[in-house]
Protein backbone atom coordinates (compact mmCIF):
# COMPACT_ATOMS: atom_id res chain seq x y z
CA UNK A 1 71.29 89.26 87.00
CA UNK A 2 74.30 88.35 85.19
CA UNK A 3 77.04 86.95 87.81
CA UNK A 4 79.54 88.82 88.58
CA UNK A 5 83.17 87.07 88.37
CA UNK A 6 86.33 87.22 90.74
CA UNK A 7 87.68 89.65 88.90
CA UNK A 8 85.05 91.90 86.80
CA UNK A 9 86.07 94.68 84.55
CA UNK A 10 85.64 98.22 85.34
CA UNK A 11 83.30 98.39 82.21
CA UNK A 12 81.22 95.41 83.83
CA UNK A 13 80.82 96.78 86.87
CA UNK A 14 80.22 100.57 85.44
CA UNK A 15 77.71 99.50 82.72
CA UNK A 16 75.31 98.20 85.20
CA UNK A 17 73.75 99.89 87.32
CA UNK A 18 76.53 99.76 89.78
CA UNK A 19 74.93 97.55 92.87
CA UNK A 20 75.42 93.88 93.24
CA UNK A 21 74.11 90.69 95.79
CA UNK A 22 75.70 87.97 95.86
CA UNK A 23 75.58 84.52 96.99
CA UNK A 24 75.83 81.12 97.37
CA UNK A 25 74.77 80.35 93.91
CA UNK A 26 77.61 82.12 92.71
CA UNK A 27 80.66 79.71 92.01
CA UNK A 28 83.65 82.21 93.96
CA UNK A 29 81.30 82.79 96.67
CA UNK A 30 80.57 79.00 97.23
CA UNK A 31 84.45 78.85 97.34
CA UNK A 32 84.73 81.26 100.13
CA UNK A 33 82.50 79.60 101.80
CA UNK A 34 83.83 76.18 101.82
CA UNK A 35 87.34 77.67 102.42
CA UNK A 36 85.65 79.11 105.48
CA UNK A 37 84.04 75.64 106.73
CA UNK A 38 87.77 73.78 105.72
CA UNK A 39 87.95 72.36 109.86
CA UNK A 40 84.40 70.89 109.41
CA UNK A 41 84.28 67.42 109.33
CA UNK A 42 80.87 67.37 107.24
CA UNK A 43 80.53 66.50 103.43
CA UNK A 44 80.89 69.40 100.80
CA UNK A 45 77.61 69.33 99.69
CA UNK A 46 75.65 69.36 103.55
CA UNK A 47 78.17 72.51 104.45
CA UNK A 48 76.92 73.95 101.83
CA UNK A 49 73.34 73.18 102.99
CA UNK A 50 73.64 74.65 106.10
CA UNK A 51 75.91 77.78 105.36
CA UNK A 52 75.14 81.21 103.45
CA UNK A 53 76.91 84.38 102.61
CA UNK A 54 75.04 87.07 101.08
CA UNK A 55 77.33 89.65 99.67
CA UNK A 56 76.39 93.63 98.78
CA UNK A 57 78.41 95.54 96.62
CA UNK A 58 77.85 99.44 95.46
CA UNK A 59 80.42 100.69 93.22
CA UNK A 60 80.53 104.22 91.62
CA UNK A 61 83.40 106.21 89.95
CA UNK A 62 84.64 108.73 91.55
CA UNK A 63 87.53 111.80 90.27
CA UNK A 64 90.48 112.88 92.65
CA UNK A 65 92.38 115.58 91.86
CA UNK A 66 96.05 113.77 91.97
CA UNK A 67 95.19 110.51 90.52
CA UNK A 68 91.99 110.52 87.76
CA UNK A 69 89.17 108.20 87.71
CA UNK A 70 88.87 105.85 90.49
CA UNK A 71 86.29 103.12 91.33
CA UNK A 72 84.87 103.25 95.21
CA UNK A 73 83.36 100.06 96.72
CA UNK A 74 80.74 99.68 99.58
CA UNK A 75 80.75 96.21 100.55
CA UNK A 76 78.46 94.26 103.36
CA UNK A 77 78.99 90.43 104.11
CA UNK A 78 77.10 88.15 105.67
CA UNK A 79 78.11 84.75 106.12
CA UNK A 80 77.18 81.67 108.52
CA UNK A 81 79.89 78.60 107.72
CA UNK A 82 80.36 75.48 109.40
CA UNK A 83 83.85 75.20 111.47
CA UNK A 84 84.76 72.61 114.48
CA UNK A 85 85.09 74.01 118.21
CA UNK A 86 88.83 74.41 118.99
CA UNK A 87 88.29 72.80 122.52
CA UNK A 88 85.73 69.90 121.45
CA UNK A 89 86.37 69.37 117.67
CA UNK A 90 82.41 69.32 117.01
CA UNK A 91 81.08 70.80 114.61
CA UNK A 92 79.43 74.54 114.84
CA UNK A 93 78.12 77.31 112.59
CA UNK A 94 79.87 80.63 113.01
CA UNK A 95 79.04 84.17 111.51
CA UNK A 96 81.03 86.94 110.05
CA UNK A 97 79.42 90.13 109.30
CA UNK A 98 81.35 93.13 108.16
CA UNK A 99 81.16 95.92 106.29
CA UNK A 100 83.45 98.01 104.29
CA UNK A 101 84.84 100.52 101.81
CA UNK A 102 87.47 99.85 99.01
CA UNK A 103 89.12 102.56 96.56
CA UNK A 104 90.80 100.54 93.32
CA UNK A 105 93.32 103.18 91.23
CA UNK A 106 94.81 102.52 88.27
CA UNK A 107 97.66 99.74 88.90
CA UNK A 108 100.24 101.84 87.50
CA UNK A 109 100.27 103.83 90.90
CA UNK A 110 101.11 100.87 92.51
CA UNK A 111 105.00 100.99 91.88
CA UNK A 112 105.05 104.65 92.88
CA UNK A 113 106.53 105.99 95.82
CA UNK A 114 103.82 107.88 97.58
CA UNK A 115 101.50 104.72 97.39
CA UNK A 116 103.98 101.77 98.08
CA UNK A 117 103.45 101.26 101.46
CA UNK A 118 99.81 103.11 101.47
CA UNK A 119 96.71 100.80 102.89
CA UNK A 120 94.07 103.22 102.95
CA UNK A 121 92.95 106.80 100.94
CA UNK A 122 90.59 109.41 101.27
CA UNK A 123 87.88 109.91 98.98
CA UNK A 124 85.49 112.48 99.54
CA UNK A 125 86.59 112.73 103.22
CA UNK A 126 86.09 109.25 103.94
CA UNK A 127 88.76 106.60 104.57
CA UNK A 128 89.05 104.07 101.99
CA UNK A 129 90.76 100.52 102.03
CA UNK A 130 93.12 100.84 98.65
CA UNK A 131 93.39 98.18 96.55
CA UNK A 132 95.03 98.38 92.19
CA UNK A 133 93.13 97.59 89.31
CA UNK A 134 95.24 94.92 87.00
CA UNK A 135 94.59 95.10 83.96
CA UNK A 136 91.22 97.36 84.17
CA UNK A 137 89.74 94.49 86.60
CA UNK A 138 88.56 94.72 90.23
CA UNK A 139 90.26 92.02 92.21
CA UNK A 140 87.46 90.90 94.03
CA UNK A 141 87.56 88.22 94.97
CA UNK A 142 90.83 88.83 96.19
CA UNK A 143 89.48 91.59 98.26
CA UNK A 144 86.59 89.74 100.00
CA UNK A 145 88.63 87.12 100.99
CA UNK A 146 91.68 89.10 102.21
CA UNK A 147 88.77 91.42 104.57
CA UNK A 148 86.77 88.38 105.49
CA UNK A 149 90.18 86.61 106.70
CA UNK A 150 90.78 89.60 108.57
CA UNK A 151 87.69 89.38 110.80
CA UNK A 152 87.77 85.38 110.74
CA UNK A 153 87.83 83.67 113.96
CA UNK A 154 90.39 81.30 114.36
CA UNK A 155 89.81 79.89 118.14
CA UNK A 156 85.71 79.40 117.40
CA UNK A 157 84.61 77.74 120.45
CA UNK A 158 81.12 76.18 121.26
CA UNK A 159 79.06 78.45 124.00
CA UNK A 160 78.02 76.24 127.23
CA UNK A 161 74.75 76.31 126.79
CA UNK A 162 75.34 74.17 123.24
């Protein structure tokens, strides 16, 4: 399969059939991931030996009433990474796993009043994260990184028994 960039079109992503996986072969994911293993004191290349992310994505288009044609994403992440122990600096793998659901509108609602200071919509009577298109692309990279960050653990400390 074709890899998917950081920021895909909507007619990538709607021309296929619609599901993606993602992973460590992919250049943005790799990123992440080293991003994510930045306190580690190992080389580049053995961090990204002995981490993974595997990354879902199911996208389908979707009509609201007040706003047109909009693009819903399921996402589920799964990453091990390499960071140090905030109490003994050693080195330890750590896991984020995480799932969830982003709506991307058109970016022209993005200056309007009623979605200014919005963070999440419904969509078929489910809560969405809401994101913009720009310029007809997904931003998602953008996206991944801004939810993984938000479940990152920033005090990772080594359990006793290690």
């Amino acid at each position: 399969m074709k890899e998917l960039s950081k920021s895909p079109s909507t007619k990538t992503i709607l021309l296929q059939d619609g599901i993606f996986k993602i992973d460590k072969s992919s250049e943005w994911a790799k990123e992440l991931l080293l991003e994510l293993s930045e306190t580690s004191s190992l080389a580049r290349e053995e961090i990204i030996e002995k981490s993974s992310i595997n990354i879902q994505l199911k996208f389908t288009k979707e009509e609201l009433v007040e706003i047109g044609s909009v693009i819903v994403m399921q996402c589920e992440i799964l990453t091990t990474y390499i960071t140090a122990c905030v109490k003994t600096f050693k080195d330890m793998p750590n896991q984020i796993e995480l799932e969830f659901k982003a709506c991307f509108i058109n970016e022209h609602f993005e200056n309007e009043e009623a979605y200014k200071e919005e963070t999440e919509i419904f969509v078929k009577n489910e809560l969405y994260e809401l994101y913009f298109l720009k310029k007809s692309h997904i931003p998602l990279f953008d996206v991944i990184h801004e939810q993984v960050y938000l479940n990152f653990d920033f005090y990772p400390q080594v359990k006793n028994n290690d």
